[in-house]
Protein backbone atom coordinates (compact mmCIF):
# COMPACT_ATOMS: atom_id res chain seq x y z
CA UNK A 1 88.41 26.47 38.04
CA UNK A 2 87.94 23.73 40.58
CA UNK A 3 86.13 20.79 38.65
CA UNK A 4 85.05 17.50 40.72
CA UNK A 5 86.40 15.58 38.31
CA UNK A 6 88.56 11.76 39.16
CA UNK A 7 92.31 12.97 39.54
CA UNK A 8 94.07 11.95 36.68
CA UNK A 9 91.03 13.20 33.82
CA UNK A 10 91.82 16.54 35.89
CA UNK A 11 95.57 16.88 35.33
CA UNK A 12 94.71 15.78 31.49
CA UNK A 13 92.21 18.33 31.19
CA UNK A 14 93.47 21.20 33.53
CA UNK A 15 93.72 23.61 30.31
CA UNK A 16 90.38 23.05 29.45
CA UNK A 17 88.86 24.22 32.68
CA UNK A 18 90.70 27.32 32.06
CA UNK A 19 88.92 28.23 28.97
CA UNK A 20 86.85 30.84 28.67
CA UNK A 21 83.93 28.41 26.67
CA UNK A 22 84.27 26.37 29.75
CA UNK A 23 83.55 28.93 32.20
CA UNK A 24 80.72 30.40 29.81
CA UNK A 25 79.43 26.64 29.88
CA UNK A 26 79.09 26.54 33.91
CA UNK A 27 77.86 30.05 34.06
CA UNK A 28 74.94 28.91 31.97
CA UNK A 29 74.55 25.84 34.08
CA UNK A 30 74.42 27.57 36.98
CA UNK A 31 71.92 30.49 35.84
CA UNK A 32 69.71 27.77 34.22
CA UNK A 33 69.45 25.91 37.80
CA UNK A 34 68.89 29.55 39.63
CA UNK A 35 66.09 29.95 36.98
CA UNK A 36 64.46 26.93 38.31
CA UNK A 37 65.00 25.20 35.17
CA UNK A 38 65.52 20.52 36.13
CA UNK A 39 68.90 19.99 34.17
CA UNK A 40 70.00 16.26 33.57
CA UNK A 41 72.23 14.45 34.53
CA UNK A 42 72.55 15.47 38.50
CA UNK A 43 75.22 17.57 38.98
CA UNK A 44 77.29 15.06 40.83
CA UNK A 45 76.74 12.43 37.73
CA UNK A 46 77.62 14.85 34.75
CA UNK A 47 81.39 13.27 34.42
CA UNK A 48 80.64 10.10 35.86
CA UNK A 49 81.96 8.54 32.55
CA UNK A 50 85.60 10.05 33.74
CA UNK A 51 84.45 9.16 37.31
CA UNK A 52 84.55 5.55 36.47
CA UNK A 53 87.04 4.78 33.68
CA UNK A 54 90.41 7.00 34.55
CA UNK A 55 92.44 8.22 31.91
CA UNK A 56 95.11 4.93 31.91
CA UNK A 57 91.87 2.35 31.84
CA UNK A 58 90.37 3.46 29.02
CA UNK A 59 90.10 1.17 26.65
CA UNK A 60 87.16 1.46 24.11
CA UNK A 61 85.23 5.27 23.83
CA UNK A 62 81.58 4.42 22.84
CA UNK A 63 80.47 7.92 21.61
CA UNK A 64 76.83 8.80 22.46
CA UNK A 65 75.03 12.32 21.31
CA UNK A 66 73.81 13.49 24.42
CA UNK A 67 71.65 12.81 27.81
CA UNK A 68 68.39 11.18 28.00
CA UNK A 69 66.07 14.47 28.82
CA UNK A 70 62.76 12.35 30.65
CA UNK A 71 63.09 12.07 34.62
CA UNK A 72 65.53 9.41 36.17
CA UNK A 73 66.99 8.26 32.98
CA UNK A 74 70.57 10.23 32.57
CA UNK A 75 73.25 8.83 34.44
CA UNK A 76 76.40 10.31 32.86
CA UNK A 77 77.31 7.35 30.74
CA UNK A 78 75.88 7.42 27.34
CA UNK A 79 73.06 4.86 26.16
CA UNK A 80 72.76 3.78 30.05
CA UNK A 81 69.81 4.13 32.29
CA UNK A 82 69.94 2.84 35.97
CA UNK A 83 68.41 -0.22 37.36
CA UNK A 84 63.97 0.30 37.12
CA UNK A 85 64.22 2.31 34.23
CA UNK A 86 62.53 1.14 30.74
CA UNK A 87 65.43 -0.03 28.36
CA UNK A 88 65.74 2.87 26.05
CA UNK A 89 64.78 1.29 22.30
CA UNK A 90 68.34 1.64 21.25
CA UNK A 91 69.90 0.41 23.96
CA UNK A 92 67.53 -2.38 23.39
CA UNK A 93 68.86 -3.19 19.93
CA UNK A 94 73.04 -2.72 21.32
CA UNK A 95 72.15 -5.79 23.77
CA UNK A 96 70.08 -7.31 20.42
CA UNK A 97 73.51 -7.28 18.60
CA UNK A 98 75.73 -8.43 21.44
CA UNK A 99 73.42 -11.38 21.92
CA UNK A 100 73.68 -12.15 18.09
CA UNK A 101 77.23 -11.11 18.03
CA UNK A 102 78.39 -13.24 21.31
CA UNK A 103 76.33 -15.96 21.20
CA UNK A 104 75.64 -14.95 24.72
CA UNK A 105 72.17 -13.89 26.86
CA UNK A 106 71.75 -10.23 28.35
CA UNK A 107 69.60 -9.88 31.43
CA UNK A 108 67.77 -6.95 30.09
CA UNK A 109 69.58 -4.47 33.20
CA UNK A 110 69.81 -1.19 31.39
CA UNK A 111 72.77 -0.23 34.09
CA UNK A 112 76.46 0.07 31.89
CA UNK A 113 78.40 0.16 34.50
CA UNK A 114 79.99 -2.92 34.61
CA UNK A 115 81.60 -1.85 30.84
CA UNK A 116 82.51 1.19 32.67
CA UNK A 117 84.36 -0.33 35.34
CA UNK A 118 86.11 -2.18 32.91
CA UNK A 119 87.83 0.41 30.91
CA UNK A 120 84.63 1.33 28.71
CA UNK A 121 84.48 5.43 28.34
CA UNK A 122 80.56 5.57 27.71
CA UNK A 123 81.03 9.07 26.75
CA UNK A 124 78.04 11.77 25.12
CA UNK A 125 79.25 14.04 23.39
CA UNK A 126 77.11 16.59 24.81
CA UNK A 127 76.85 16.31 28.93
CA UNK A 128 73.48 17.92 30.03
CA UNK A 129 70.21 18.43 29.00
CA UNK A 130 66.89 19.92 30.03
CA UNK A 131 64.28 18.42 31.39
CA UNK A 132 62.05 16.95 27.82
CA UNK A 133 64.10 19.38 25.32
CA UNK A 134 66.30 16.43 23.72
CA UNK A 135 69.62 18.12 22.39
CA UNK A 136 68.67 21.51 24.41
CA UNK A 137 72.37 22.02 25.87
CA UNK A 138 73.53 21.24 22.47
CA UNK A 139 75.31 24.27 21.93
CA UNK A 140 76.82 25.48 25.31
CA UNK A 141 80.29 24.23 24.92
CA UNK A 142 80.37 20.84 25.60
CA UNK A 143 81.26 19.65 22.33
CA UNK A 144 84.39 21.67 22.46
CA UNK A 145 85.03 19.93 26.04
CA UNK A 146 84.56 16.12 24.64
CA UNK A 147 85.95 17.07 21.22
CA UNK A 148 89.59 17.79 23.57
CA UNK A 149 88.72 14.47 25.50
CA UNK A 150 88.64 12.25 22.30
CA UNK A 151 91.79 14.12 20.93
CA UNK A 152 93.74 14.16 24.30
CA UNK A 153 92.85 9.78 24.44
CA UNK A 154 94.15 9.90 20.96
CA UNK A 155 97.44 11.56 21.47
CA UNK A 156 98.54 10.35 24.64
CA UNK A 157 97.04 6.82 24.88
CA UNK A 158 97.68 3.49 22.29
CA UNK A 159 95.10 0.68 21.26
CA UNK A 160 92.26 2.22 22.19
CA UNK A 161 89.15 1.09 20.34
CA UNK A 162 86.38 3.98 19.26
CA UNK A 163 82.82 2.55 18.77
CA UNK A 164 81.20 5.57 16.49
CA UNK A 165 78.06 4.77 15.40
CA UNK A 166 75.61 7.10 13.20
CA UNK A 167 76.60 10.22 11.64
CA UNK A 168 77.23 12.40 14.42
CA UNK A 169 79.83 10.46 16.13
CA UNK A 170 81.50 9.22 12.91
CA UNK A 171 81.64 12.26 12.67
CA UNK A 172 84.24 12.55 15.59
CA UNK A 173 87.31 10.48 13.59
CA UNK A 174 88.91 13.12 12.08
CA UNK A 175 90.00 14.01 15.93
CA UNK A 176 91.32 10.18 16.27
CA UNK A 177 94.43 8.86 15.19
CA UNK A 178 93.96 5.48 13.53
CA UNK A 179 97.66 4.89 13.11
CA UNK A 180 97.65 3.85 16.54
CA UNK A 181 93.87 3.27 17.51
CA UNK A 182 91.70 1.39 16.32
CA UNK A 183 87.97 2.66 14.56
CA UNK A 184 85.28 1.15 14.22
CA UNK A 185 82.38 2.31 12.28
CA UNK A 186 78.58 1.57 11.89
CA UNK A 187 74.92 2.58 12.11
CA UNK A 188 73.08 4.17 14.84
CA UNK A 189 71.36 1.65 17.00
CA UNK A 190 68.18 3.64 17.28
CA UNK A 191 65.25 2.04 15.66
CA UNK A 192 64.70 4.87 13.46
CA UNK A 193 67.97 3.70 11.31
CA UNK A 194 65.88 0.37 10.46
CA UNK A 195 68.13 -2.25 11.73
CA UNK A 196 71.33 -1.24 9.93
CA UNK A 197 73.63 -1.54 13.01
CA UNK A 198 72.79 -5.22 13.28
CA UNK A 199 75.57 -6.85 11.92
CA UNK A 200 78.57 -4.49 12.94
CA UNK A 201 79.69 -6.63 15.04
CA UNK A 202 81.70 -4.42 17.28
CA UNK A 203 81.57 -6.12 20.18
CA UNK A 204 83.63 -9.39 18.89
CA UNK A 205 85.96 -7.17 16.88
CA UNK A 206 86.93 -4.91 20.03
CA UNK A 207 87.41 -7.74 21.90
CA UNK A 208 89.61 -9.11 19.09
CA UNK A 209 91.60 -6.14 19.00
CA UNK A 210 92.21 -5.79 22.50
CA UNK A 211 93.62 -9.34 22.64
CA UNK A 212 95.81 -8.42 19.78
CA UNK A 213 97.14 -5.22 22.00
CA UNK A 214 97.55 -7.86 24.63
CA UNK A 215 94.83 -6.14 26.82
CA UNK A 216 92.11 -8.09 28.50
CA UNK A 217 88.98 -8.12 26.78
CA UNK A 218 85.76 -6.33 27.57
CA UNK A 219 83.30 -8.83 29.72
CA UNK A 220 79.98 -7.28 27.46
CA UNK A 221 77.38 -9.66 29.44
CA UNK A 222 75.60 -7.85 32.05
């Protein structure tokens, strides 16, 4: 199957687009859009993640669940919105921590593209949605799809630093190998946790880290 993918995520995945679960996945994509039904991201944004940070850049994952499901919010990197959009809440509290964490000031732009240009996978778990049904394309196949995306970074890359945060991505470790990446752990920024990612710190430890593989650190201030 021809997937418009950036080159080198599509000779890592290749086998994956092969799979039947895969084709089942774009099947349903494509009879959900002939039904008429708004599916988010855009088509052309769904692996904008991959788009932006190729497979030998990648140097942190930050795990989200899956898209934002109101109009002109899903980009294809998780917890980002574009420029004009309202700062989701827990996005919000992620720029709350790096300010604490940093000692630095954010300028409020909702956009994470600058982390993504800089080696930052910003991936969901889950890549679509429809329109105002949050988790809707939850069971499709894409979980299968990112699960072989976090294993394939873990087998055939070193030092790469996984942000999971909340249940669901923590989930996620047992596909990592922390013999030769780092892990880090915490919370879910969303509000309804009640402040218990504040404090993780993740942002000065994966910068840390990085140093320590001799890779240059993550510029968080946007």
């Amino acid at each position: 199957m021809d997937v418009k993918i950036e080159s080198s995520w599509k000779a890592a995945l290749a086998e994956e687009f092969e799979k039947p679960y895969f084709e089942s996945l774009v099947r349903f994509l494509h009879n959900e859009k002939s039904a008429g039904k708004t599916i988010y991201p855009p088509g052309s944004q769904i692996f904008r993640a991959f788009d932006l940070t190729p497979v030998d850049k990648v140097k942190v994952v930050i795990l989200g669940q899956d898209p934002y499901h109101n109009p002109g919010e899903a980009m294809g990197l998780s917890f980002s919105v574009p420029k004009g959009i309202a700062t989701p809440p827990s996005l919000k509290n992620i720029f709350k921590e790096i300010e604490t964490d940093l000692g630095i000031r954010m300028s409020g732009s909702p956009d994470l593209t600058p982390w993504a240009e800089q080696g930052v996978l910003m991936l969901n778990a889950i890549l679509t949605v429809e329109a105002h049904k949050a988790a809707s394309h939850g069971k499709i196949g894409w979980a299968e799809f990112t699960d072989a995306v976090i294993k394939y970074i873990s087998d055939n890359t070193e030092g790469v630093v996984f942000m999971l945060w909340g249940n669901f991505a923590r989930s996620k470790r047992e596909l990592i190998d922390a013999s030769k990446h780092h892990v880090l752990e915490a919370a879910h920024p969303s509000p309804l946790a009640r402040g218990a990612f504040f404090g993780c710190r993740h942002f000065s430890k994966a910068n840390e880290m990085l140093a320590a593989e001799g890779k240059t650190p993550i510029d968080w201030q946007l």
